[in-house]
Protein backbone atom coordinates (compact mmCIF):
# COMPACT_ATOMS: atom_id res chain seq x y z
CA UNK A 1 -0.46 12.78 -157.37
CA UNK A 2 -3.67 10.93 -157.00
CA UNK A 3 -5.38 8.73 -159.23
CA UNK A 4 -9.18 8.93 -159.66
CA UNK A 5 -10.85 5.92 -157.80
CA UNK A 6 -13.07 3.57 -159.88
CA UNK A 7 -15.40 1.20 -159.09
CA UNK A 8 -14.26 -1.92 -161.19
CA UNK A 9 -15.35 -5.64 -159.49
CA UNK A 10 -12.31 -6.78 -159.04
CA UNK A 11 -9.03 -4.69 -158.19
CA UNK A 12 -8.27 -1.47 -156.41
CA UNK A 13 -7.73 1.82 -158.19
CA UNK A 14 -3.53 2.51 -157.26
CA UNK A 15 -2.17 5.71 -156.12
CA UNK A 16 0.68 7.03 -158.41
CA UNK A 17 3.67 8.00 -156.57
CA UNK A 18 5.49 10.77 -158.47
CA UNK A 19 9.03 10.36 -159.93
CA UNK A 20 11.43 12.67 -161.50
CA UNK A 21 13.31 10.55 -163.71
CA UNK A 22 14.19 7.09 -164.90
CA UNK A 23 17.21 7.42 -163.03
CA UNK A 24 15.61 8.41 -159.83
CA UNK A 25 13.28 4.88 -160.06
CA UNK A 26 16.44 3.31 -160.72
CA UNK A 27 17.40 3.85 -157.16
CA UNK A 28 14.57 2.30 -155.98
CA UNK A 29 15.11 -1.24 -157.37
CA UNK A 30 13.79 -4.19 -156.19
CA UNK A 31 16.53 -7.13 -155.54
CA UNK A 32 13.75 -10.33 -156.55
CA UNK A 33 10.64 -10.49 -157.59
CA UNK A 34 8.89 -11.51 -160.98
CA UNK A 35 5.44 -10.64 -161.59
CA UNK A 36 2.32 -12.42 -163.05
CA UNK A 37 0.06 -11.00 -164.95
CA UNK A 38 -3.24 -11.60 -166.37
CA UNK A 39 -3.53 -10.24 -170.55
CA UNK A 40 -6.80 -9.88 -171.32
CA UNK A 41 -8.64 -8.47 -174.98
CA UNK A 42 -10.65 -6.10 -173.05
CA UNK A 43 -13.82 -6.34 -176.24
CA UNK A 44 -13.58 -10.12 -175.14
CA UNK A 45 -11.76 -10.60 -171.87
CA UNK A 46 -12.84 -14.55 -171.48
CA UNK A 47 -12.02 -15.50 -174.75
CA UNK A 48 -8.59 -14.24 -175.07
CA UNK A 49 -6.15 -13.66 -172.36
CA UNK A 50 -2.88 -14.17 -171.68
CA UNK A 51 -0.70 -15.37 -168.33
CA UNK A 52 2.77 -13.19 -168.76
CA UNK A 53 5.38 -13.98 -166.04
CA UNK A 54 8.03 -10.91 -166.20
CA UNK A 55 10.99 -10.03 -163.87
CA UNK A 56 10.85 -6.67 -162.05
CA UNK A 57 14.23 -5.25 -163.94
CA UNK A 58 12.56 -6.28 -167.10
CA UNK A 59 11.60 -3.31 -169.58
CA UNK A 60 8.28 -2.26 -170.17
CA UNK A 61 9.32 -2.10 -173.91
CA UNK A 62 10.16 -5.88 -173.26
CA UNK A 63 6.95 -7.28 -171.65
CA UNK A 64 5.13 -5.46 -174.39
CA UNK A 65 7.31 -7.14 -177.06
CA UNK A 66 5.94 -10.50 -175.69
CA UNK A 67 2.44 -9.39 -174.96
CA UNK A 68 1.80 -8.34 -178.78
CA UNK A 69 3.18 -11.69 -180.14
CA UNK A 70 0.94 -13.78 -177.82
CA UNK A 71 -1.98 -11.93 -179.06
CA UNK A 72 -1.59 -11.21 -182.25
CA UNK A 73 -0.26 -7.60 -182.99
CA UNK A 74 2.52 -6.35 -184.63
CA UNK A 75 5.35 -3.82 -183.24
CA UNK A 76 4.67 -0.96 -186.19
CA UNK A 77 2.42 1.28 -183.84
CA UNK A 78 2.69 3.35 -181.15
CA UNK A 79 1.17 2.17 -177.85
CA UNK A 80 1.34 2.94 -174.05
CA UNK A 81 0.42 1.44 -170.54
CA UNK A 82 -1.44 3.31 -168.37
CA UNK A 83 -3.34 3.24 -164.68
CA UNK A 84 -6.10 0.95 -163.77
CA UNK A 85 -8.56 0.69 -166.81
CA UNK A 86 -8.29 4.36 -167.81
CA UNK A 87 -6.75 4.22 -171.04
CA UNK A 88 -6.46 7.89 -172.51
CA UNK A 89 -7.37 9.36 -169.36
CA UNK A 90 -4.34 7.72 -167.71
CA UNK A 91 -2.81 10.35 -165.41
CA UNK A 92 0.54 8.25 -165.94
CA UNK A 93 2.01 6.53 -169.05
CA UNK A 94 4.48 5.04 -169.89
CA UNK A 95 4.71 5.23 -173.76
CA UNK A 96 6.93 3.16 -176.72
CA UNK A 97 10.28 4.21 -176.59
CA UNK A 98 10.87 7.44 -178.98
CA UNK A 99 7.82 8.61 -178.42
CA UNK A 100 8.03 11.32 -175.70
CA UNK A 101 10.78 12.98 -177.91
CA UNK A 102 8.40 13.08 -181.30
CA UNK A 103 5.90 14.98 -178.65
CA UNK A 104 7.79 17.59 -177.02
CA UNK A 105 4.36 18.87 -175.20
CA UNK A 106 3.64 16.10 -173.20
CA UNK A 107 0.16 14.28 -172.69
CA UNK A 108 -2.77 16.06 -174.14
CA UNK A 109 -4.79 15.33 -171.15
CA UNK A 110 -1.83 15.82 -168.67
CA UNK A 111 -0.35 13.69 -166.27
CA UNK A 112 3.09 12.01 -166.29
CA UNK A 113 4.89 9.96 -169.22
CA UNK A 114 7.59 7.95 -169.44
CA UNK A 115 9.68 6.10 -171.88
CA UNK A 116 8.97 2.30 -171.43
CA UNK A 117 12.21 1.18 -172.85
CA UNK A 118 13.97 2.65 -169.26
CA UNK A 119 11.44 2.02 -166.89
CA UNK A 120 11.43 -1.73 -165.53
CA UNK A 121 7.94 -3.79 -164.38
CA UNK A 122 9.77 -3.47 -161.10
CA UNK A 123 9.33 0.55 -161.36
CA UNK A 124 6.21 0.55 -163.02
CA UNK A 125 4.84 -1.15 -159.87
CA UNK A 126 6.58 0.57 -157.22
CA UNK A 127 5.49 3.92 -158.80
CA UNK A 128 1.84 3.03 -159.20
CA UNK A 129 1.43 1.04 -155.88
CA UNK A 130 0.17 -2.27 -157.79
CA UNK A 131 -0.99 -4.71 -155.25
CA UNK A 132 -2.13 -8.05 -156.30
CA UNK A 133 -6.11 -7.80 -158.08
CA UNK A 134 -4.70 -4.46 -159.18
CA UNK A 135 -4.77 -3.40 -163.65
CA UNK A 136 -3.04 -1.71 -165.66
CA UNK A 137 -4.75 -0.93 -169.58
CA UNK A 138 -2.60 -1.25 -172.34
CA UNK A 139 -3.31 0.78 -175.86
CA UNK A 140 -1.76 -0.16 -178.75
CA UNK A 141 -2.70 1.70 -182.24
CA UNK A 142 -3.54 5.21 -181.38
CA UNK A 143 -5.83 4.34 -184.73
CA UNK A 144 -7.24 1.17 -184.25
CA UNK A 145 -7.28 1.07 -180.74
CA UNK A 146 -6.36 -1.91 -179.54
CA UNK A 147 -6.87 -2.28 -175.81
CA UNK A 148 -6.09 -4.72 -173.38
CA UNK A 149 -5.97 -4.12 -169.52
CA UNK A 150 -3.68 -6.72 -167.36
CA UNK A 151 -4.23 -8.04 -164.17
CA UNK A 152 -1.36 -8.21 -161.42
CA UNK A 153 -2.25 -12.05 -160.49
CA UNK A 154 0.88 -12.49 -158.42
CA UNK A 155 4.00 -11.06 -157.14
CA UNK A 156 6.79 -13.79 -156.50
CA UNK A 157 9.07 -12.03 -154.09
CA UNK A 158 12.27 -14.51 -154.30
CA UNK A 159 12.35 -15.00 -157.83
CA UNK A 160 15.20 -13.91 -160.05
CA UNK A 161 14.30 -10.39 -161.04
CA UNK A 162 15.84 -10.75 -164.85
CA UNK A 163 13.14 -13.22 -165.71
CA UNK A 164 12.52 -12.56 -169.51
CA UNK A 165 9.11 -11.89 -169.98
CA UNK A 166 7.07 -15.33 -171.25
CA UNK A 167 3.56 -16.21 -171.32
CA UNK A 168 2.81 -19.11 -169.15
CA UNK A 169 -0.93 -19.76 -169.85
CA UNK A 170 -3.36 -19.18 -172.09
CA UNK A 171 -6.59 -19.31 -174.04
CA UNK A 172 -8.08 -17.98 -177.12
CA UNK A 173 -6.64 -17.60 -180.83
CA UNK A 174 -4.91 -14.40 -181.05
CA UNK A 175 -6.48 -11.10 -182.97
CA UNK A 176 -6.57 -10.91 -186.87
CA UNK A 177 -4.59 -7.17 -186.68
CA UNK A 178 -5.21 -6.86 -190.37
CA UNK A 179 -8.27 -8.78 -191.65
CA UNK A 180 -7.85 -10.15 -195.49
CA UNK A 181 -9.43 -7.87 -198.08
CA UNK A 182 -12.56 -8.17 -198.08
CA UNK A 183 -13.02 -9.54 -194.52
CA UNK A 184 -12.40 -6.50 -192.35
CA UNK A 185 -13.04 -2.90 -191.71
């Protein structure tokens, strides 16, 4: 399958290479690499971003753990990564673990999901061709929308692959998820 070019400054659009099952990308593992990526708050991408440096047999479900502490949010939503910056138009996601099973019929747009708590950063990348320059969006709150798209700054090839995921630089104060009364929405 082929993902819609788009013409973003930086980055190329990637190429989604279909895969049956979490147990077929299993094969396909890569022996060492971590990768770095850039965070950022996509309604303010110079004032908050994050560095996250995660090994490739690392969980989606666990770089996401990290990413929402380091900015801000909580765990009590659903959420999903997706392709470049597409969000909901994603051809591929890979959703929060549970998910796919509460929605029997799949994407409302189409496209290919997965369950992030079996597919590793390692996978992830290998499936979508990420290059360095390359995103990926992340939505959290199917509500409130959170979004945040991360760029692939590096690719360490050498470095132990269980690296747990950590954020390694920073700036900005994280997001107020739920604003005191009187302050928000």
């Amino acid at each position: 399958m082929t993902v819609e070019p788009h013409d973003f400054s930086r980055g190329r659009m990637s190429v989604a290479r279909p895969i049956t099952s979490a147990a077929s990308m299993q094969n396909n593992s890569t022996n060492m690499a971590t990768y770095r990526f850039r965070v950022k708050y996509e309604h303010d991408p110079r004032s908050l971003w994050r560095d996250i440096i995660v090994g490739a047999d690392r969980t989606l479900d666990e770089f996401q753990s990290v990413l929402n502490s380091a900015v801000g949010l909580n765990q009590d939503h659903l959420w999903f990564f997706g392709t470049d910056q597409d969000y909901w138009d994603s051809d591929v996601q890979y959703k929060r673990p549970g998910e796919i099973e509460q929605s029997p019929d799949g994407m409302l747009r189409g496209g290919e999901e997965y369950d992030a708590g079996e597919t590793t950063v390692g996978q992830m990348a290998r499936q979508l061709d990420l290059d360095e320059r390359d995103r990926i969006c992340y939505l959290f709150d199917y509500g409130d929308e959170w979004r945040f798209y991360a760029i692939l700054k590096e690719i360490n090839e050498g470095e132990t692959s269980d690296t747990e995921p950590e954020v390694v630089k920073e700036k900005g104060e994280p997001v107020e998820q739920y604003p005191p009364p009187g302050e928000g929405w």
